[in-house]
Structure formats: structure tokens, C-alpha cells
Protein backbone atom coordinates (compact mmCIF):
# COMPACT_ATOMS: atom_id res chain seq x y z
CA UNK A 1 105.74 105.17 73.74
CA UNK A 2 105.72 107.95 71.28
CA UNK A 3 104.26 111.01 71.86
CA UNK A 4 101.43 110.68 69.53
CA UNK A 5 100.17 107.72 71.78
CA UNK A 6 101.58 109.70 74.59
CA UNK A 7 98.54 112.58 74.04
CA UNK A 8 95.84 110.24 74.20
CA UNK A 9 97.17 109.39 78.03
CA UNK A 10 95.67 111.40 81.15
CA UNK A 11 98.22 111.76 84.19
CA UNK A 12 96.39 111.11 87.39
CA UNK A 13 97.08 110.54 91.26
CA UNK A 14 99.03 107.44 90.54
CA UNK A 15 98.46 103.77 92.34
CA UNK A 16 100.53 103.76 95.66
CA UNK A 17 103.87 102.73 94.94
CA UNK A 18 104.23 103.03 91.27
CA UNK A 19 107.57 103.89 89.94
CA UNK A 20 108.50 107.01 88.00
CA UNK A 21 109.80 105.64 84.77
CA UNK A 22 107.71 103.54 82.33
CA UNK A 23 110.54 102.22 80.34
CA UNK A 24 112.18 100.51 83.68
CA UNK A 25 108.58 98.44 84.47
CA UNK A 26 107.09 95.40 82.90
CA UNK A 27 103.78 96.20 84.55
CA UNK A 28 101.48 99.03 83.65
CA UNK A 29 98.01 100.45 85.25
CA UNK A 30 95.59 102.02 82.27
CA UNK A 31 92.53 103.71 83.23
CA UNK A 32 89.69 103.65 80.57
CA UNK A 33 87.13 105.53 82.48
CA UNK A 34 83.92 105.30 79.93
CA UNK A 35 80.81 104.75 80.91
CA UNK A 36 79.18 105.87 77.42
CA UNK A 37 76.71 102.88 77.69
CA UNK A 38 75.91 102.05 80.37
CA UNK A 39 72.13 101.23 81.05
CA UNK A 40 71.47 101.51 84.64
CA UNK A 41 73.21 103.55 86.63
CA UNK A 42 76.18 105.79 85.29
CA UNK A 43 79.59 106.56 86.92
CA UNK A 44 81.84 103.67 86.61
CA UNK A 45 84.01 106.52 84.15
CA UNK A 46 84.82 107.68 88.22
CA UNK A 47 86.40 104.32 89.23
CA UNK A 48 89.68 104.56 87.86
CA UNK A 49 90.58 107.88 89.66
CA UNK A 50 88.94 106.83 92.78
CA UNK A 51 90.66 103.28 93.17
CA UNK A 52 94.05 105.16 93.05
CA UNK A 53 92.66 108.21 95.53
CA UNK A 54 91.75 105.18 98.27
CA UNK A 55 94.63 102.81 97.54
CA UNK A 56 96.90 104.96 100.01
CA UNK A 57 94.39 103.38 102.67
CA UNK A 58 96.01 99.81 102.43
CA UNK A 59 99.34 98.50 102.83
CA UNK A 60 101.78 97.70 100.24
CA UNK A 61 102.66 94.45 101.81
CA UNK A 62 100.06 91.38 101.03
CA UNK A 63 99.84 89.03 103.81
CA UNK A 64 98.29 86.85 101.30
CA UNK A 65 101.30 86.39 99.16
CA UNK A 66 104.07 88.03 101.71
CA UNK A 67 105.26 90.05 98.89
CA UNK A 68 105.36 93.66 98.50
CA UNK A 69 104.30 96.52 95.99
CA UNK A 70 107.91 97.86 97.12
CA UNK A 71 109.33 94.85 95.26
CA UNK A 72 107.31 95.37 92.01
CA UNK A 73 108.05 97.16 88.81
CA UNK A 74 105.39 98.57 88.14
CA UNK A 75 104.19 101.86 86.53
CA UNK A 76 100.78 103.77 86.43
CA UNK A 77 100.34 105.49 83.26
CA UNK A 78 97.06 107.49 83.85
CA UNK A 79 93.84 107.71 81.99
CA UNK A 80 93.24 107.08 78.33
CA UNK A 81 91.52 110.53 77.45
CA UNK A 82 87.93 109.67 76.23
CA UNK A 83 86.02 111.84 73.54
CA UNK A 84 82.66 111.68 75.37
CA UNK A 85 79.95 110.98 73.29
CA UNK A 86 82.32 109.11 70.33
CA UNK A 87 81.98 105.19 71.41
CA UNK A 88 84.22 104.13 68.54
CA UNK A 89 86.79 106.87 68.91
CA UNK A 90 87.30 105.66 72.45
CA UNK A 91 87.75 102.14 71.78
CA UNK A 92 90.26 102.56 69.22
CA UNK A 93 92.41 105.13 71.26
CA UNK A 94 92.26 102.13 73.89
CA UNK A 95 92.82 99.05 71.68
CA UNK A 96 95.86 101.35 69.91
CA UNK A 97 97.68 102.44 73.32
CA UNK A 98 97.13 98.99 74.35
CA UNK A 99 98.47 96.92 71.73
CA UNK A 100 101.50 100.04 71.85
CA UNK A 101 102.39 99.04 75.34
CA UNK A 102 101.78 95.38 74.62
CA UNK A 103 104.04 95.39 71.91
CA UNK A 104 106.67 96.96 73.99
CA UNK A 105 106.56 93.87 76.44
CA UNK A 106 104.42 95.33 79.08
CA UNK A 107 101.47 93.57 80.79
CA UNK A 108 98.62 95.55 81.44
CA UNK A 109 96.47 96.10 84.65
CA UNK A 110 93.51 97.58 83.46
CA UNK A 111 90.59 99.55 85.60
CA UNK A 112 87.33 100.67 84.21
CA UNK A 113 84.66 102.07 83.31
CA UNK A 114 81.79 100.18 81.71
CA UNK A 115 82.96 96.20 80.81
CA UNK A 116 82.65 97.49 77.13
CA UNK A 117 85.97 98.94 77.50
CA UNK A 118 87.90 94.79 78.15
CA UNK A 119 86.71 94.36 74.37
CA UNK A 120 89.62 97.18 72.69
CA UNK A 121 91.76 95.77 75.21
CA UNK A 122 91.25 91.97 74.56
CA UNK A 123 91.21 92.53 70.60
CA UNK A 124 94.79 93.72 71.67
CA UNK A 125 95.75 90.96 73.41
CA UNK A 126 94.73 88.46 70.82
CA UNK A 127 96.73 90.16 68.05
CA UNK A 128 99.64 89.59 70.33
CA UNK A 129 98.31 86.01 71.38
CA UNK A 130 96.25 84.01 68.68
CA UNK A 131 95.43 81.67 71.70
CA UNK A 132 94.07 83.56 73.95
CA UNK A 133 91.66 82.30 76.70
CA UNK A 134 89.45 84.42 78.90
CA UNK A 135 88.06 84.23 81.99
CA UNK A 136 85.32 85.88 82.59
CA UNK A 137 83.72 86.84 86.19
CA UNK A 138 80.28 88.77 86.64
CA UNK A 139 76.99 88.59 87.40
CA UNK A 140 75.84 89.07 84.10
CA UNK A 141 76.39 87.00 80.68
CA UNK A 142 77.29 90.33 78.71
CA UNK A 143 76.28 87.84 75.56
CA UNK A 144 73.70 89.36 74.10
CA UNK A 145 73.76 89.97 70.01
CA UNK A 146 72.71 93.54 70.51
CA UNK A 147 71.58 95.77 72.70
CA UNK A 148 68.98 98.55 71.87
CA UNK A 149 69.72 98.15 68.25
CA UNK A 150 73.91 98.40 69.65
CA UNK A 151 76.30 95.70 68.75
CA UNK A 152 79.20 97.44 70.68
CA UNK A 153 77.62 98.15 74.50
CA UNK A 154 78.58 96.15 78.13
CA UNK A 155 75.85 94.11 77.09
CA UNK A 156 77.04 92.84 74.57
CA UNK A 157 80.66 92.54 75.26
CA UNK A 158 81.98 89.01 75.82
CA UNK A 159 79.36 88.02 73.12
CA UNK A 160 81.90 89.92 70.55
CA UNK A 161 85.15 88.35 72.41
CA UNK A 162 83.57 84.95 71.56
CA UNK A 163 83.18 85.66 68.26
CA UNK A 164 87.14 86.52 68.07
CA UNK A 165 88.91 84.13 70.01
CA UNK A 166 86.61 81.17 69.51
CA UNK A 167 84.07 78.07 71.31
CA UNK A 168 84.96 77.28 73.87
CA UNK A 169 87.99 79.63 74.74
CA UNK A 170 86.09 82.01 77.55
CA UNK A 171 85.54 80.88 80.58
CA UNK A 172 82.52 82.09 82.77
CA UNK A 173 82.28 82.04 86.12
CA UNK A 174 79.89 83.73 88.54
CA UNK A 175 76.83 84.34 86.23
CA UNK A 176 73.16 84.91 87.56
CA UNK A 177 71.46 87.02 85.54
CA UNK A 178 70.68 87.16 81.46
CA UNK A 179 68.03 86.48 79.02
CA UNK A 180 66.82 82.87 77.74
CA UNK A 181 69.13 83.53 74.75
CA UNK A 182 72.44 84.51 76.44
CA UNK A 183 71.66 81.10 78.43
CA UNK A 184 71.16 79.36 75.30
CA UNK A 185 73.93 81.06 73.54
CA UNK A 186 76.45 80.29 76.50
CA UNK A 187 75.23 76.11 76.50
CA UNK A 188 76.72 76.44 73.17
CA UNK A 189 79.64 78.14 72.55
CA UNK A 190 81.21 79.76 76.03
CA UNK A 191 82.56 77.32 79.11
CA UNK A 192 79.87 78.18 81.46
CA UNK A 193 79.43 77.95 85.41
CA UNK A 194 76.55 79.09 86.27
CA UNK A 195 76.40 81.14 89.52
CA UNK A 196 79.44 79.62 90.62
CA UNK A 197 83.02 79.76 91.36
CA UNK A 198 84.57 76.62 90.26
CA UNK A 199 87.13 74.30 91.65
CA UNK A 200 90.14 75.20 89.40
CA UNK A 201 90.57 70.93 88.47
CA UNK A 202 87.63 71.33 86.44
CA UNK A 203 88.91 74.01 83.91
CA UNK A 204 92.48 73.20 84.50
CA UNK A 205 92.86 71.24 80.84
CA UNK A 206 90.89 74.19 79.23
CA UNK A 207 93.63 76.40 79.73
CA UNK A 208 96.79 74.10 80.23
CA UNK A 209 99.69 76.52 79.11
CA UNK A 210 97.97 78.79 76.86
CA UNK A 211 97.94 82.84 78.02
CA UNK A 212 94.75 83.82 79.22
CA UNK A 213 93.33 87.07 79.90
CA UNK A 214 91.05 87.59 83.16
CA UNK A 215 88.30 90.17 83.26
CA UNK A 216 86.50 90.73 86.27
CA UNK A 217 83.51 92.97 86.60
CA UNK A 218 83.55 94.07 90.32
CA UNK A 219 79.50 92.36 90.35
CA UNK A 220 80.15 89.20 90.46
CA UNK A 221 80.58 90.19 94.30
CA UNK A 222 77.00 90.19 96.29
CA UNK A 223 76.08 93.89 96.76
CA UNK A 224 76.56 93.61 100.30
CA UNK A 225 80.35 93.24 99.56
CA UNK A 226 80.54 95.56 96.24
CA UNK A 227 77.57 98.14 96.56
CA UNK A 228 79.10 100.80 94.12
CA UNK A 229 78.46 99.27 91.17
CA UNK A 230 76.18 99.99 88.31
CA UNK A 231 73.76 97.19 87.97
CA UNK A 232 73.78 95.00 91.41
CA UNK A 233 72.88 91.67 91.32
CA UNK A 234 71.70 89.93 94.44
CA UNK A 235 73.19 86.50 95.01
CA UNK A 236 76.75 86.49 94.85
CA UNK A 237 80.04 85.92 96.34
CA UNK A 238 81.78 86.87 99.04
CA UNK A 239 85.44 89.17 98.85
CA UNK A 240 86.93 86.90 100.47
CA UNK A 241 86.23 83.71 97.91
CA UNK A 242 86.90 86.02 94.75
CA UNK A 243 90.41 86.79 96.42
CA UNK A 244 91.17 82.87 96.65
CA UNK A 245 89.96 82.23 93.19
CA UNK A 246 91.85 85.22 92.33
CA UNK A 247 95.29 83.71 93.96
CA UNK A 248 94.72 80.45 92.78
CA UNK A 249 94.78 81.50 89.31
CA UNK A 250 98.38 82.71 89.42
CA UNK A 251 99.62 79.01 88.61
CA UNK A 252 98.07 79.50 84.72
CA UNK A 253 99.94 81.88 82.17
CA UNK A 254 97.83 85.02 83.20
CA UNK A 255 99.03 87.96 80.40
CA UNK A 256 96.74 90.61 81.27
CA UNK A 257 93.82 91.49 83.58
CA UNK A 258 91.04 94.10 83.88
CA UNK A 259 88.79 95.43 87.00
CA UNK A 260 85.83 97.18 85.95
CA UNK A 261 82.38 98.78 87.13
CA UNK A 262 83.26 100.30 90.32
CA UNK A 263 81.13 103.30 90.04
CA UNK A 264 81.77 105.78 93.25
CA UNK A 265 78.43 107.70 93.04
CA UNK A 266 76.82 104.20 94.57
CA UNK A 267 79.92 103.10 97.03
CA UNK A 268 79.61 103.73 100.59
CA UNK A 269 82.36 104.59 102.47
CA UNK A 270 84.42 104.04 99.70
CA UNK A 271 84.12 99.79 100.20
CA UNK A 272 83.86 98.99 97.10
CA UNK A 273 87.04 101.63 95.61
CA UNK A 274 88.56 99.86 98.77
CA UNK A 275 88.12 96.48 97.89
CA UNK A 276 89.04 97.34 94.04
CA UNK A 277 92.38 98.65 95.24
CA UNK A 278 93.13 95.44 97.09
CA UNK A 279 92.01 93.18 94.01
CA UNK A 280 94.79 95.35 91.99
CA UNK A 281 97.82 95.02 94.87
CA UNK A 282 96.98 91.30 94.82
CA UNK A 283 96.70 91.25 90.51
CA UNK A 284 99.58 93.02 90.19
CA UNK A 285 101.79 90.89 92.70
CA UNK A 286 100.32 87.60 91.47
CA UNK A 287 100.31 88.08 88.26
């Protein structure tokens, strides 16, 4: 990466077990910690640093998949540095050092921040892959037009990724809360499973072989097992079934993935920064 794209990159505490040299990995960790619009409850810009501060507190080794970080390529490159205040200007610093490392071959592991920040990295991803399919897991539609007058907000979000990648091409899974016309919105042009995580058979011929990009807003978990978040929604799913979805998806052509809306101010005991690092040791291996 050149050093122009180099300045817009924050060094911080790095994910346990990530290697020293970017050029020798094929993964990479990007922070994106904006939380410029966020309506509820701010913070989420915290989750980044904080997933990496509590990821020494878990092993390397995944029972799940008997594989080790130890084995894995993989290289942290810090924060993208984010003009507070300048939505746009933070975006496009993302969606550029994205499509950079993209371009070199790597696959990126991303951790937010507000779900606004998936949509620079997605637009990168579908410059690289005309194709793309997303999956989509939350507790909220994030399909609204606007929001306050704001076309680009976490509100809004996935509404924008449908209008780039296509009907039918994002998948959403988990959903319990939106308006009458996010519901109406969804019937019509999104894949939509409503408050529900569903068997893989019946979205297995949506995405055949095509890459697909998996953004999960931390949310979609019931409160009780995700509390430090910024808008909790009663009503979800356990850790435990997210993590088998989450495994079970490895069989598709998964090209990228993003974590986001872990916002520390709300967590307690650090569960939720706890869980988040465990959701990245298992992306990262499976993926």
C-alpha cells in the first residue's frame, strides 16, 4: 500500500496473533470506528479498539473448527483515521483503502462503528465483484429511503446496497424491527426472513457459487447476549445459533465480512467486545 493510503491508517493494539508484515497475509483486520450517525446511543466508533484490547482473553485455538489463529496469515492494519464531523470524507477514505487492499488480493475483516460504514466497504467489493451477494444479519431493516432528510445514515444503509448490487441479491436474516415501508420495500426487492435464522437449503440456489459479502450488525443477538450495542432490540438470537449459522456459511464463496455496532459505553463486563472477538477468530479461520 502506498504511503498516501498508508496516512489515512491508525496503528492500534493489534488482534491477538496478527503477523507483522502486511505484504506476507491474504487476510486483513480494518477498523472504521464512526459513529457520525448514529441515532440512539453513540459509541460504536469505541468497538474496534476494544474488540482487539479483550481478544487476548480467548484462545487462539477454535474448538469449533480445531484450527488455529497460529496457522493463519493474517494481518491487522489499524484504524482508518476518521475526520469527525465530515460523513463523506470518511466514507471515501474507507471505500479507497478498501478497494487498495482489495485490489492487492487481500480479503478484508472489517469491525465497526455505525453499519453505515459496510456501505464504502461493499461499493468496494462490488467494483471488484459485479456479482456480489450480501447477507445481511440485524435486528433492523436499515432500508429506509432517508433518514432525517439523510440518504447516507445506518438507517438507511442496505437500502443503498440494494440499489447497487440489485433484487434480489441481499439476503436478510434476523430482522424485527422497521417501519411499514422498509417491510413493504423488503417484500419487494430484498430476500427477506423475517425474525429468523434460516435453514441454509432455502437460500442455497440464491447464492450457488457467486462471492458474497456478509455483514453482521452485533443486534441481531437478543440484548441479553449482546447488551453493548447502540439500539437493542428485544427478541433475538442466541450466540450460540449466530456462531452455527456463522460456520455453516463457510461452504459458500464468502469474500469479505464486517462486525459492527459493538459500542463499549453499554457492554458489561466487556460480553459483548468478548463475544465480538470470538465472531472475528471464527470469521477469520472460516472464511
Amino acid at each position: 500500500m502506498d504511503v498516501r493510503l498508508a496516512n489515512y491508517l491508525e496503528p492500534k493494539t493489534r488482534f491477538m496473533a496478527s503477523r507483522d508484515n502486511l505484504k506476507e497475509c491474504s487476510k486483513v483486520i480494518l477498523g472504521l470506528p464512526m459513529d457520525s450517525t448514529t441515532s440512539f446511543r453513540p459509541g460504536t466508533r469505541m468497538g474496534p479498539a476494544r474488540v482487539r484490547e479483550v481478544s487476548e482473553g480467548i484462545e487462539e485455538y477454535s474448538f469449533y473448527q480445531r484450527k488455529s489463529l497460529e496457522e493463519l496469515n493474517f494481518y491487522d492494519a489499524g484504524d482508518i483515521r476518521i475526520p469527525f464531523g465530515n460523513v463523506e470524507e470518511s466514507l471515501r477514505r474507507m471505500e479507497t483503502v478498501a478497494l487498495a487492499l482489495l485490489q492487492e488480493g487481500k480479503k478484508l475483516f472489517c469491525m465497526g462503528g455505525e453499519h453505515l460504514v459496510s456501505w464504502p466497504i461493499i461499493k468496494a467489493y462490488h467494483k471488484i465483484y459485479p456479482e456480489l451477494r450480501v447477507i445481511h444479519l440485524d435486528a433492523h431493516a436499515d432500508l429506509r429511503e432517508d433518514y432525517l432528510g439523510e440518504k447516507l445514515s445506518h438507517a438507511t444503509v442496505m437500502r443503498r446496497v440494494v440499489e447497487m448490487i440489485g433484487d434480489r441479491r441481499l439476503l436478510q436474516m434476523g430482522i424485527r424491527s422497521g417501519t411499514e415501508e422498509e417491510m413493504c420495500f423488503a417484500t419487494e426487492h430484498t430476500c427477506f426472513y423475517f425474525n429468523r435464522l434460516p435453514d441454509i437449503e432455502e437460500f442455497r440456489e440464491l447464492l450457488k457459487d457467486y462471492p458474497v459479502y456478509i455483514s453482521l450488525d452485533i443486534d441481531v443477538l437478543d440484548p441479553a447476549f449482546a447488551p453493548g450495542t447502540g439500539t437493542p432490540e428485544a427478541g433475538g438470537f442466541s450466540s450460540r445459533q449466530l456462531l452455527e449459522l456463522l460456520l455453516n456459511l463457510k461452504q459458500f464463496n464468502i469474500v469479505g465480512f464486517d462486525m459492527v455496532e459493538i459500542s463499549p459505553p453499554y457492554d458489561f463486563g466487556d460480553n459483548t467486545a468478548l463475544l465480538g472477538a470470538k465472531i472475528m477468530r471464527e470469521a477469520l479461520l472460516a472464511y
